[in-house]
C-alpha atoms as a PDB file:
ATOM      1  CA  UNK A   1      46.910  42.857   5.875  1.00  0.00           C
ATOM      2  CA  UNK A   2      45.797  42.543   9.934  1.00  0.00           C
ATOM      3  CA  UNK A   3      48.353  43.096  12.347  1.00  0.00           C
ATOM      4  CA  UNK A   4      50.260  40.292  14.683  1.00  0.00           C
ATOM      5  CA  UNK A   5      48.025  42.621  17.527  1.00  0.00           C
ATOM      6  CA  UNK A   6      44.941  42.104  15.804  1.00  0.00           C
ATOM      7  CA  UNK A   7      45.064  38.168  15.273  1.00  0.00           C
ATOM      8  CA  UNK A   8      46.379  37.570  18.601  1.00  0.00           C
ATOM      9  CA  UNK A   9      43.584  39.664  19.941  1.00  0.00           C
ATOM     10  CA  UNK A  10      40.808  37.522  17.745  1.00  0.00           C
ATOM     11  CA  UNK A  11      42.725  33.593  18.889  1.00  0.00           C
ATOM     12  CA  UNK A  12      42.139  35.353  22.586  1.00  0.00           C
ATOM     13  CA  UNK A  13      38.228  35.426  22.027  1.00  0.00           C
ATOM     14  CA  UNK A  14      36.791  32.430  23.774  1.00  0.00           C
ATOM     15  CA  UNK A  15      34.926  29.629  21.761  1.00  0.00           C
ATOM     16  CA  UNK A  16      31.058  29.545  22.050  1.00  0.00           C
ATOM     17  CA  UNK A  17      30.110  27.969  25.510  1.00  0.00           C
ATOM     18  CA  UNK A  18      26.717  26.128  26.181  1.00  0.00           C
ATOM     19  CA  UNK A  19      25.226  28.984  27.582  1.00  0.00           C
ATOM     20  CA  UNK A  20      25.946  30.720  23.744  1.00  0.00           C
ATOM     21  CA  UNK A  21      24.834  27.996  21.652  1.00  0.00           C
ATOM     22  CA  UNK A  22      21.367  27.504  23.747  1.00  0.00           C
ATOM     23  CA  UNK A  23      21.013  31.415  23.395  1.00  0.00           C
ATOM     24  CA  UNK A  24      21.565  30.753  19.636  1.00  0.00           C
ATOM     25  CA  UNK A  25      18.607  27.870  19.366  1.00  0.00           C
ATOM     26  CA  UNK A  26      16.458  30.092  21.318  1.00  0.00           C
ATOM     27  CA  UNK A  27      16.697  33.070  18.818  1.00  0.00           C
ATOM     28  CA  UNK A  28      16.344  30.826  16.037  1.00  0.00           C
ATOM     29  CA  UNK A  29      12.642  31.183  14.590  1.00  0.00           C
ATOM     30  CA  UNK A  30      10.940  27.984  15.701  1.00  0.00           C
ATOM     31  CA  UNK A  31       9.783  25.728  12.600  1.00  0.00           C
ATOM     32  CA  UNK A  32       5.998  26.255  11.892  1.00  0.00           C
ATOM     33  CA  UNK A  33       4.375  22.215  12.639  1.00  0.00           C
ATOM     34  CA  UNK A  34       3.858  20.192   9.167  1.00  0.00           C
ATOM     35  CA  UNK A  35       0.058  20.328   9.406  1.00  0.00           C
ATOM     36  CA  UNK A  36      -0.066  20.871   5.485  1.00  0.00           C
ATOM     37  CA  UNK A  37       0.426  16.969   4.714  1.00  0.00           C
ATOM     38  CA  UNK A  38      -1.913  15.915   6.848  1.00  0.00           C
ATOM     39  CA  UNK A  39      -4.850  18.270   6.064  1.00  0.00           C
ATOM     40  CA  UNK A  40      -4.033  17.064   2.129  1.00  0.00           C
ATOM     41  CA  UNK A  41      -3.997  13.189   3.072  1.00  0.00           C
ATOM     42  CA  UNK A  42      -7.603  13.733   5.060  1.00  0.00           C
ATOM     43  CA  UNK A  43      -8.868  15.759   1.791  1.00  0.00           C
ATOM     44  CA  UNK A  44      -7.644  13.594  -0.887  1.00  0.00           C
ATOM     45  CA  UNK A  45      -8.947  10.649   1.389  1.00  0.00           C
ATOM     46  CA  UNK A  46     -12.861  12.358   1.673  1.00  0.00           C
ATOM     47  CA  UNK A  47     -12.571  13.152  -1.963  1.00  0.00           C
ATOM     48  CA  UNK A  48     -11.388   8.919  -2.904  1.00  0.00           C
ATOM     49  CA  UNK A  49     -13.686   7.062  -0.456  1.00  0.00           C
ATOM     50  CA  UNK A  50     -16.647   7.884  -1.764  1.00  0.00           C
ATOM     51  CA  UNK A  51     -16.176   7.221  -5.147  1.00  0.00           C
ATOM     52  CA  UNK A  52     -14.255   3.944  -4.128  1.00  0.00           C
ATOM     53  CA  UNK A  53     -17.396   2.681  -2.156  1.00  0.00           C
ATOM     54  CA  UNK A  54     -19.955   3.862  -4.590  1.00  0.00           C
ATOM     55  CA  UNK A  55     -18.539   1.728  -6.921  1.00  0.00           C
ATOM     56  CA  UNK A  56     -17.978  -1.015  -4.742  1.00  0.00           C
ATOM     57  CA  UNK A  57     -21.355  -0.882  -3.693  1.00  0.00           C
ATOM     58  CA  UNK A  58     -22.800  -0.706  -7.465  1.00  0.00           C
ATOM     59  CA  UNK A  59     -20.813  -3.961  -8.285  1.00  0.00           C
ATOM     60  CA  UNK A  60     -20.849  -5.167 -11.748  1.00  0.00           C
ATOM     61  CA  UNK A  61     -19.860  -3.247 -14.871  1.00  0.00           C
ATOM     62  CA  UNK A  62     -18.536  -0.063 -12.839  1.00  0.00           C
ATOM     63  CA  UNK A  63     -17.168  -1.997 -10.162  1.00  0.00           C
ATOM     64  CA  UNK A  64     -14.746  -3.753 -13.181  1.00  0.00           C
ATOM     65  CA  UNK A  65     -13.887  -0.428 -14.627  1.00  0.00           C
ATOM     66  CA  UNK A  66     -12.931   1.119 -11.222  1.00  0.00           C
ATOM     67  CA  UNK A  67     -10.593  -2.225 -11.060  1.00  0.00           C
ATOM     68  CA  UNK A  68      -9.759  -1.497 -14.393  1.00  0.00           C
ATOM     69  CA  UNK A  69      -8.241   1.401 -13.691  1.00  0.00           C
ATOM     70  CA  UNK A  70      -6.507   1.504 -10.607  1.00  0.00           C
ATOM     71  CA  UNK A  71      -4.821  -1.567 -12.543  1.00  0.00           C
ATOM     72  CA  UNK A  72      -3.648   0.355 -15.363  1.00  0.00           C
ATOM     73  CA  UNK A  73      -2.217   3.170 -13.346  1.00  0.00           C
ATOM     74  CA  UNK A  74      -0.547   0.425 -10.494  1.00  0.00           C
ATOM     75  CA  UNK A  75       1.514  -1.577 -13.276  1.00  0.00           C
ATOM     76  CA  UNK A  76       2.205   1.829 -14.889  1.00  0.00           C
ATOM     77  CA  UNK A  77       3.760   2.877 -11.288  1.00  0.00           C
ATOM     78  CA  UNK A  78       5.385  -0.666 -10.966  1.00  0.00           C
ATOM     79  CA  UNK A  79       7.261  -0.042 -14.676  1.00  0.00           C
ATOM     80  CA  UNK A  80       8.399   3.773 -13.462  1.00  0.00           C
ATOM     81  CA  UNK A  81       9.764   2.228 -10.326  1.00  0.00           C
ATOM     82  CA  UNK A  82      11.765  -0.663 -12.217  1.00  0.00           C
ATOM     83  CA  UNK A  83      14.345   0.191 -14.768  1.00  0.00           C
ATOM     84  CA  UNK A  84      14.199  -0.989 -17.700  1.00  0.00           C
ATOM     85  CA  UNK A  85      15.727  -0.347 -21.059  1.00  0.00           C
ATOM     86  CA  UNK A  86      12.832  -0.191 -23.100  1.00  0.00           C
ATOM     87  CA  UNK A  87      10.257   1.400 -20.862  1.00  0.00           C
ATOM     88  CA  UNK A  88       7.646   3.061 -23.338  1.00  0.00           C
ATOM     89  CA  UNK A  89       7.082  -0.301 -24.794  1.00  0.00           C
ATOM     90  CA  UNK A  90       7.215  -2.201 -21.257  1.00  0.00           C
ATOM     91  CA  UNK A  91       4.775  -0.013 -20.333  1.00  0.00           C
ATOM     92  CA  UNK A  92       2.313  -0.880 -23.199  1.00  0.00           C
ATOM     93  CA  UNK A  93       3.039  -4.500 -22.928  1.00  0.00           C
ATOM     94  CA  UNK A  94       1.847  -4.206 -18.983  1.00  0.00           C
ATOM     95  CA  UNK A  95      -0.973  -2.419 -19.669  1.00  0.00           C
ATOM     96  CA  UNK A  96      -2.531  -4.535 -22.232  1.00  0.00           C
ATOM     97  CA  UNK A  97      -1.565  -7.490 -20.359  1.00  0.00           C
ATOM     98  CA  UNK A  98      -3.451  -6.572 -16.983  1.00  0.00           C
ATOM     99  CA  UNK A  99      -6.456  -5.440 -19.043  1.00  0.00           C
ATOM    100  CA  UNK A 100      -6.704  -8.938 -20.895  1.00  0.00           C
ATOM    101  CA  UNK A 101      -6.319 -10.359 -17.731  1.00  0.00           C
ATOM    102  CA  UNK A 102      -9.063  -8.862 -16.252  1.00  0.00           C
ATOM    103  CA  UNK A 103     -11.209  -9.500 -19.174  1.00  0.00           C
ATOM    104  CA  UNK A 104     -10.436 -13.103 -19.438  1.00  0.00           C
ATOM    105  CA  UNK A 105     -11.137 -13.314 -15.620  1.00  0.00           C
ATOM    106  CA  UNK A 106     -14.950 -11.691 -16.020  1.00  0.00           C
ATOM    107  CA  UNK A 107     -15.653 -14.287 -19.318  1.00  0.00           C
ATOM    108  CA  UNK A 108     -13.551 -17.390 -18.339  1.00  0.00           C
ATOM    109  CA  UNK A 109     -12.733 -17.293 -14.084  1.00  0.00           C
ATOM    110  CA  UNK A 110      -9.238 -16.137 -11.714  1.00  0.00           C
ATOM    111  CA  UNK A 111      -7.035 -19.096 -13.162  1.00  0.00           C
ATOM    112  CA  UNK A 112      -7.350 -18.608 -17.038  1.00  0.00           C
ATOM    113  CA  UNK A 113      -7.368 -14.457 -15.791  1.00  0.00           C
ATOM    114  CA  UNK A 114      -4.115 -15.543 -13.923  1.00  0.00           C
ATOM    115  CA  UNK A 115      -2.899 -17.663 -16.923  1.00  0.00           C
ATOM    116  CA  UNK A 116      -2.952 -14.769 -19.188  1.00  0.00           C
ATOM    117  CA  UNK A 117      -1.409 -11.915 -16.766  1.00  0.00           C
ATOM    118  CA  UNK A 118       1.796 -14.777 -16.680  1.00  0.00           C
ATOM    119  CA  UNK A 119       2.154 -14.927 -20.702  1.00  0.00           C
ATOM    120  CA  UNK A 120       1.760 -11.153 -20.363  1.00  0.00           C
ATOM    121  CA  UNK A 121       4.343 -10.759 -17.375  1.00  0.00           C
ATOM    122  CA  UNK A 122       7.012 -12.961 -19.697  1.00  0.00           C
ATOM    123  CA  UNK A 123       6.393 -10.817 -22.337  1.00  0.00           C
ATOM    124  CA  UNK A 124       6.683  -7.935 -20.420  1.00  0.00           C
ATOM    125  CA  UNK A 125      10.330  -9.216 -19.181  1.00  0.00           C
ATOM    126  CA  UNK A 126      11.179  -9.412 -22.929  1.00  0.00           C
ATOM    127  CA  UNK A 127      10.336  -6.096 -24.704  1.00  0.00           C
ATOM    128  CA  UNK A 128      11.258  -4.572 -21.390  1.00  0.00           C
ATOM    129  CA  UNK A 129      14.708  -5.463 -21.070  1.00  0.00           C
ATOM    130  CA  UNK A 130      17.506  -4.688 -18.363  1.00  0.00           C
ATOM    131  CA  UNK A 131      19.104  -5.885 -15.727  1.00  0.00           C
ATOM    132  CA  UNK A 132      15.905  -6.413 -13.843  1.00  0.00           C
ATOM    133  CA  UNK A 133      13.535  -7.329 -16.459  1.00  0.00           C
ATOM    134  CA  UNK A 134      12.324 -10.021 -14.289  1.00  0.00           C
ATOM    135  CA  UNK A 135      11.214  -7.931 -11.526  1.00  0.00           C
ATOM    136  CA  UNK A 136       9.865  -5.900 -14.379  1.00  0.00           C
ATOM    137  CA  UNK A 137       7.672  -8.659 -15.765  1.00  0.00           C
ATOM    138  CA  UNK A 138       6.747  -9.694 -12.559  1.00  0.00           C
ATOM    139  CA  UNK A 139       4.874  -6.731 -11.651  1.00  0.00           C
ATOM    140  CA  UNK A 140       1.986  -7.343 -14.073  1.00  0.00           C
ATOM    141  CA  UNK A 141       1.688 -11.013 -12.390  1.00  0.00           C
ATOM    142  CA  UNK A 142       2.007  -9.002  -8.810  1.00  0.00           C
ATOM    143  CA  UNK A 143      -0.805  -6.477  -9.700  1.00  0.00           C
ATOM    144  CA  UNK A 144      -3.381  -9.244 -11.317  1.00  0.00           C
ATOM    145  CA  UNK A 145      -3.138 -11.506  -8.165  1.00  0.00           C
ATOM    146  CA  UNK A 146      -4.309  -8.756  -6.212  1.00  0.00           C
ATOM    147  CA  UNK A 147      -6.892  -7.729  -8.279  1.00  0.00           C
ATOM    148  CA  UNK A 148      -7.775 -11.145  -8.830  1.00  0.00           C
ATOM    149  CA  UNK A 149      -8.881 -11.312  -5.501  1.00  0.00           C
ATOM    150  CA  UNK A 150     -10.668  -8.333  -5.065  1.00  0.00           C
ATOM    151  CA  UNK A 151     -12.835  -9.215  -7.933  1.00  0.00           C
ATOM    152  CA  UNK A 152     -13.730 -12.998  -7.127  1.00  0.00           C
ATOM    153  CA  UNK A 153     -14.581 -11.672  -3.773  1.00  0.00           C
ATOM    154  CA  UNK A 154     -16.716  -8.676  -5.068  1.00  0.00           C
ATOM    155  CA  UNK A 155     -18.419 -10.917  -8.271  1.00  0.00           C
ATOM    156  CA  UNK A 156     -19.552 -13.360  -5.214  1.00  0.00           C
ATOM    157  CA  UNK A 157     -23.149 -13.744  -5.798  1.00  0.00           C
ATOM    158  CA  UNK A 158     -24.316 -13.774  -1.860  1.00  0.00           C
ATOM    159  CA  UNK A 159     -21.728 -12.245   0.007  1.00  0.00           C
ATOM    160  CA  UNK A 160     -19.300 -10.775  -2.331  1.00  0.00           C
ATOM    161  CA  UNK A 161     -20.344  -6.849  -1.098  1.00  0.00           C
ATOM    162  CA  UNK A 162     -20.064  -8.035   2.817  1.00  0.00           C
ATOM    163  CA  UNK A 163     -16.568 -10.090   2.271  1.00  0.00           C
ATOM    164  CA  UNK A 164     -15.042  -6.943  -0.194  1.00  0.00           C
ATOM    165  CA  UNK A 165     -16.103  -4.519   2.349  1.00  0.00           C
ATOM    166  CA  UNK A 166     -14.581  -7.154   5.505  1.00  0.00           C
ATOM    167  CA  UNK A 167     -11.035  -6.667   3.631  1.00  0.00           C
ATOM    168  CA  UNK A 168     -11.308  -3.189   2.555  1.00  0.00           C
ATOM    169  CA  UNK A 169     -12.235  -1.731   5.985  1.00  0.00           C
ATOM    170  CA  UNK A 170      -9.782  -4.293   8.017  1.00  0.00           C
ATOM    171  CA  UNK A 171      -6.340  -2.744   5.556  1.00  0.00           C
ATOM    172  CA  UNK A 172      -7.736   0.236   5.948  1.00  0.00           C
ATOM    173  CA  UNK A 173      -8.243   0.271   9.803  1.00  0.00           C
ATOM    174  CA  UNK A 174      -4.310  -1.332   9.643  1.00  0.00           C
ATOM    175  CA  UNK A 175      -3.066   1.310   8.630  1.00  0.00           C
ATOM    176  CA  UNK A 176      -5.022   3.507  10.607  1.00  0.00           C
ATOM    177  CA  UNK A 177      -3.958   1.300  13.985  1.00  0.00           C
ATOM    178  CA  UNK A 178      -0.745   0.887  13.094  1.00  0.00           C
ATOM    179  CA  UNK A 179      -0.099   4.487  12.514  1.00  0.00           C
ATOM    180  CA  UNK A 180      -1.809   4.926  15.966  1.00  0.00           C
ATOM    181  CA  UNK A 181       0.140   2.587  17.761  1.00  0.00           C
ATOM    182  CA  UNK A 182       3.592   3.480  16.362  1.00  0.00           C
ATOM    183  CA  UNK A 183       3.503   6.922  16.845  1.00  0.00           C
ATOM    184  CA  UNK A 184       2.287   6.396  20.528  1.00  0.00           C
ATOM    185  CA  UNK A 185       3.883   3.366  22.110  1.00  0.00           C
ATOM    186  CA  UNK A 186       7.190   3.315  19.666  1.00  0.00           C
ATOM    187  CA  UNK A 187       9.447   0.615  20.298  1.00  0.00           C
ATOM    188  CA  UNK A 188      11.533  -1.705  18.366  1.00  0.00           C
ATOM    189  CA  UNK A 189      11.454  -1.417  14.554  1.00  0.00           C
ATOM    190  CA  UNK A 190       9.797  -3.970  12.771  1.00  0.00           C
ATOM    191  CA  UNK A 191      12.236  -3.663   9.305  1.00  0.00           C
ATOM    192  CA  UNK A 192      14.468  -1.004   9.988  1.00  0.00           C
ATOM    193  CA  UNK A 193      16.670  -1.496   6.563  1.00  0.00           C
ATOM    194  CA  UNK A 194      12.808  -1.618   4.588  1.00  0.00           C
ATOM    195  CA  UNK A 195      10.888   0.765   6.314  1.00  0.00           C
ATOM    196  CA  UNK A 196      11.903   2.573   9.331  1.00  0.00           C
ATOM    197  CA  UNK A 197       9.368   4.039  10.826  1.00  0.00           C
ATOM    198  CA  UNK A 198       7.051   0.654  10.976  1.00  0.00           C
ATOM    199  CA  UNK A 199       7.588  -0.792  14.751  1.00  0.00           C
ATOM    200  CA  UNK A 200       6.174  -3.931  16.335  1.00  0.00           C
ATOM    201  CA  UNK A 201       3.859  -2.339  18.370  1.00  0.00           C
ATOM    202  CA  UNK A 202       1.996  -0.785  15.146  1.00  0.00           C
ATOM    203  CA  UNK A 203       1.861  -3.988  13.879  1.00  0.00           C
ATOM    204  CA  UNK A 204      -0.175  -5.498  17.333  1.00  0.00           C
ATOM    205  CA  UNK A 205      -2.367  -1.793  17.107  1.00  0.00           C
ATOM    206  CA  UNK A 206      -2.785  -2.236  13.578  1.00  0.00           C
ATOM    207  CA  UNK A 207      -3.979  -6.411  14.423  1.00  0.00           C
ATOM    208  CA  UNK A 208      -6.274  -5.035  16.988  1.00  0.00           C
ATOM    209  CA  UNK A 209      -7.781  -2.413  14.863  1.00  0.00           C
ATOM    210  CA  UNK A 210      -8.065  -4.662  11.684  1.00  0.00           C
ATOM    211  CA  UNK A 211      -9.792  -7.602  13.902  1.00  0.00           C
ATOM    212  CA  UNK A 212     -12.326  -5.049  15.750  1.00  0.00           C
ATOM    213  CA  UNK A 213     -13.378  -3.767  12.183  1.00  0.00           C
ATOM    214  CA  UNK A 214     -13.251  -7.182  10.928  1.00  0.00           C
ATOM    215  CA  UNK A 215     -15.600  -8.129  13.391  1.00  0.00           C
ATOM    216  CA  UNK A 216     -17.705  -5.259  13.284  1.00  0.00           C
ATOM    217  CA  UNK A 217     -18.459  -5.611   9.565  1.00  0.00           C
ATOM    218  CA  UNK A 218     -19.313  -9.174  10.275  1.00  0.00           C
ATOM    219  CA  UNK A 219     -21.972  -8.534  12.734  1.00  0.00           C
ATOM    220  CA  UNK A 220     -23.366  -5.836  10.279  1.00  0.00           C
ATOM    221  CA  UNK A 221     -23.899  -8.334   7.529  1.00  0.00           C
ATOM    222  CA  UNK A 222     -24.866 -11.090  10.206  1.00  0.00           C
ATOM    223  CA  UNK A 223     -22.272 -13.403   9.805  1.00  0.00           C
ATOM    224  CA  UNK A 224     -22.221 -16.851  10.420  1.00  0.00           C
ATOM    225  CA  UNK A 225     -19.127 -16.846  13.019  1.00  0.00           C
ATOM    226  CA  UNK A 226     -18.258 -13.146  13.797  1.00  0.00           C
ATOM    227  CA  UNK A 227     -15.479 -14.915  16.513  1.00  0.00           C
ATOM    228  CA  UNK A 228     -13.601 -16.222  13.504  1.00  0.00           C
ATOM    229  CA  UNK A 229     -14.215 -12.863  11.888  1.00  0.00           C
ATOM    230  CA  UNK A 230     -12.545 -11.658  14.730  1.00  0.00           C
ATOM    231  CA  UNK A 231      -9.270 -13.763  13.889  1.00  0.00           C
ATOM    232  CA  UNK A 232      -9.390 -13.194  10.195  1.00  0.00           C
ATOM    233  CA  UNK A 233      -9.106  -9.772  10.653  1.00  0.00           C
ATOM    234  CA  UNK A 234      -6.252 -10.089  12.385  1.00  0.00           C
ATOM    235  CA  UNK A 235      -3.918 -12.522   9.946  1.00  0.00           C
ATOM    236  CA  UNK A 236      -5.440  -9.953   7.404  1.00  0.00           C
ATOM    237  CA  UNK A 237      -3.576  -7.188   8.922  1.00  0.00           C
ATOM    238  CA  UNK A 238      -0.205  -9.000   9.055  1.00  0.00           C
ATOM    239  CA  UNK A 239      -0.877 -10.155   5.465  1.00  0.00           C
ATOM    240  CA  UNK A 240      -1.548  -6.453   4.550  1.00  0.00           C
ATOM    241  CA  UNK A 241       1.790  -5.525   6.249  1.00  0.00           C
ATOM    242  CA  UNK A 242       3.801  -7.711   4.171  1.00  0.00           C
ATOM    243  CA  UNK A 243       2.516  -6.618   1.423  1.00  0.00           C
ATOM    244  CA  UNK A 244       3.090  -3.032   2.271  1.00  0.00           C
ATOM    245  CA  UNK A 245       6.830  -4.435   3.399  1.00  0.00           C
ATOM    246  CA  UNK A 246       7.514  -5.820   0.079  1.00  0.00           C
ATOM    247  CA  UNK A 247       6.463  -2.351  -1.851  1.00  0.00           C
ATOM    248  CA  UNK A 248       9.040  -0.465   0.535  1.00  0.00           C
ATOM    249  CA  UNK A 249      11.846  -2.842  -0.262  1.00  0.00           C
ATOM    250  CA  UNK A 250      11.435  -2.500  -4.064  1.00  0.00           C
ATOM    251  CA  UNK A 251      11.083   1.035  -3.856  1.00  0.00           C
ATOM    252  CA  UNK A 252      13.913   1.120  -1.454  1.00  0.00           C
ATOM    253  CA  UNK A 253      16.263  -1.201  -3.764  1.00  0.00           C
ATOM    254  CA  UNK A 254      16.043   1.842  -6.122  1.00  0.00           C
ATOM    255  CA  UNK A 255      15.699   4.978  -4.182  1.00  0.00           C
ATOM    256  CA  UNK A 256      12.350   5.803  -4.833  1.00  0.00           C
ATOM    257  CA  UNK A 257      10.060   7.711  -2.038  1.00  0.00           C
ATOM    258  CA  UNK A 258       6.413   7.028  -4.073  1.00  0.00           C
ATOM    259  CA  UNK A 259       4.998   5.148  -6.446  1.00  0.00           C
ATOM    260  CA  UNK A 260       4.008   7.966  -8.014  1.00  0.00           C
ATOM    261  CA  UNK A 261       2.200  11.585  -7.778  1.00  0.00           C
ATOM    262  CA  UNK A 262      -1.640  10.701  -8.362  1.00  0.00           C
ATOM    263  CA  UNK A 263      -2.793  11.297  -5.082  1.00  0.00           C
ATOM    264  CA  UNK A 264      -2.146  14.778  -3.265  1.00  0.00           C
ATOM    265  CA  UNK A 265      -0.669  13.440  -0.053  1.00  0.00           C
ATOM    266  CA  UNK A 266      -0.689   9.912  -0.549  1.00  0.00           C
ATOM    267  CA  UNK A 267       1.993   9.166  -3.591  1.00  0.00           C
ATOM    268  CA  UNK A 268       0.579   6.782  -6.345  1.00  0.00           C
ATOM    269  CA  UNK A 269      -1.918   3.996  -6.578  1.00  0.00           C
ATOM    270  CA  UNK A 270       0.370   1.284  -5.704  1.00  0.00           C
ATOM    271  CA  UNK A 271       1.272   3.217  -2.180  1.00  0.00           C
ATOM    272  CA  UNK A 272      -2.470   2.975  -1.377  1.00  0.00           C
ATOM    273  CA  UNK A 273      -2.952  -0.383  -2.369  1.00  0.00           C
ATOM    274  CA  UNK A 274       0.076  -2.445  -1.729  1.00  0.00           C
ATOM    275  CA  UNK A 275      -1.730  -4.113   1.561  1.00  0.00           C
ATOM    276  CA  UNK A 276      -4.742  -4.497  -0.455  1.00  0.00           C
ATOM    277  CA  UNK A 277      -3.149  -6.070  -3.484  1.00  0.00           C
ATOM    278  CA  UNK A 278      -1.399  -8.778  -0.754  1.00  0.00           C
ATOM    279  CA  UNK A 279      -5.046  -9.268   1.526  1.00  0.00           C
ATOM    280  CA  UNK A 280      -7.361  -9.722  -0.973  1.00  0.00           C
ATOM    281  CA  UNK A 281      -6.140 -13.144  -2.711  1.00  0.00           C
ATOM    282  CA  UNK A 282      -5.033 -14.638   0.472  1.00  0.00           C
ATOM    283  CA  UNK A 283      -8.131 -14.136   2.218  1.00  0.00           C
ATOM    284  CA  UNK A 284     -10.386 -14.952  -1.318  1.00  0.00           C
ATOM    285  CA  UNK A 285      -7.954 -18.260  -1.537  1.00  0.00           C
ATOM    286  CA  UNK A 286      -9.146 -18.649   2.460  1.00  0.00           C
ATOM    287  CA  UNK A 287     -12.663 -18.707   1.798  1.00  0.00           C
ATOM    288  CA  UNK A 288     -12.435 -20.636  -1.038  1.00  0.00           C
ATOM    289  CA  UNK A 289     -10.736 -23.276   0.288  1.00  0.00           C
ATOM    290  CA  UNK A 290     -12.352 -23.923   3.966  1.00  0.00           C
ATOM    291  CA  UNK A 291     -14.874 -20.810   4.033  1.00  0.00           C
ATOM    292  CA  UNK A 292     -17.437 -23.545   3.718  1.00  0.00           C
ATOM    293  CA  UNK A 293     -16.562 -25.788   5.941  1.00  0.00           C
ATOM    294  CA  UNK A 294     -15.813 -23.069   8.873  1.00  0.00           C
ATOM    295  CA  UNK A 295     -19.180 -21.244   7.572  1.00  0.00           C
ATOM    296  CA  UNK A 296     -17.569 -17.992   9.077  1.00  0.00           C
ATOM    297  CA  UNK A 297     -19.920 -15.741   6.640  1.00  0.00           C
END
């Protein structure tokens, strides 16, 4: 048992002053930087863009079973993120759904493809269950739009390979000037509650890096109208954004950080491809509609 001496002489010690506590930080072992993320991002990224572009460039048959698969893993992300109270058979029911939708998209065009990934998404909602099961189901509809797109624009017979690459290259470049911008310039958030580190000024660097590729890869492939390039590829970027937006929130609604764990330093399929998956129909739908009449390409 201490003494009345002893405790009076310990209350008599002074608390830590500034001077202490800054003495204290400065013998603190300094945190080495977090280079190891970055140098697996730019490896997983050399090892994916090549085989994603080889197979873009083939087209056809290998082209379909690269879509083919990213499609199977994305809904299979989508149906890990949602709860459900069946999952194992959710699962199945999204899988075979996106895969007849793709093949009744190659045989019989987008809208019957798009026809058949709805029955599937319903069904999905059904065996699926849970309080959600409509944000379940919906994710099979969500993931066949986008692919939709990117195949109607690839399977183009004269310009599908330029107009693929023109979307590709501008979400890519998005996130690549957005990341640029944000970190550098900073600013006011652009969705604070979805996604907190996005801010308005990556979404003008990520415009202006989008349109600049944009137009680039339409005075490769000598486009018609490389000015309205120029603009395309910027709405493409704010498309993209959204669609990278809407991932956050549903991951955010319940607490989940990725999609998933395929790639090293990325997260999952659907992390990679969310802008994509939002870009591709609205620009296909875009061309489409007044791509003729503008003759942009």
């Amino acid at each position: 048992m201490k003494s009345s001496t002893d405790g009076n002489a310990a209350s008599a010690q002074p608390p830590p002053g500034p001077a202490d506590s800054a003495a204290a930080a400065a013998a603190a072992p300094a945190k080495p930087p977090k280079t190891g993320d970055l140098k697996v991002r730019v490896l997983s990224a050399l090892v994916m863009a090549p085989v994603v572009l080889g197979a873009v460039w083939a087209g056809g048959w290998v082209f379909h079973a690269l879509i083919a698969f990213g499609s199977v893993i994305a809904v299979s992300e989508w149906t890990s993120i949602v709860p459900s109270a069946r999952r194992l058979p959710a699962r199945l029911m999204a899988t075979i759904g996106i895969l007849v939708a793709l093949m009744v998209q190659i045989v019989a065009g987008p809208a019957a493809g798009l026809g058949a990934a709805t029955a599937f998404a319903v069904l999905t909602a059904i065996v699926g269950g849970g309080s959600d099961r409509g944000l379940l189901g919906f994710g099979v509809l969500y993931v066949a739009v986008g692919m939709a797109g990117l195949m109607w624009l690839r399977d183009l017979p004269d310009s599908g390979l330029s107009l693929f690459l023109f979307v590709l290259f501008a979400i890519w470049a998005t996130d690549i000037g957005a990341y640029a911008a944000g970190r550098s310039i900073g600013g006011p958030k652009l969705a604070p509650r979805i996604s907190p580190k996005k801010t308005w000024a990556g979404l003008i660097g990520g415009m202006a890096a989008s349109a600049l590729f944009g137009w680039l890869v339409a005075l490769a492939f000598g486009a018609a109208r490389p000015d309205i390039a120029l603009a395309v590829g910027a709405a493409t970027a704010v498309v993209g954004q959204a669609g990278d937006l809407f991932e956050s929130a549903v991951k955010r609604r319940y607490n989940v950080k990725d999609s998933g764990q395929l790639i090293p330093g990325h997260g999952g399929i659907l992390d990679r491809i969310d802008g994509l998956l939002a870009a591709a129909p609205v620009l296909a739908l875009f061309h489409a509609a007044v791509g003729s009449v503008l003759s942009w390409w």
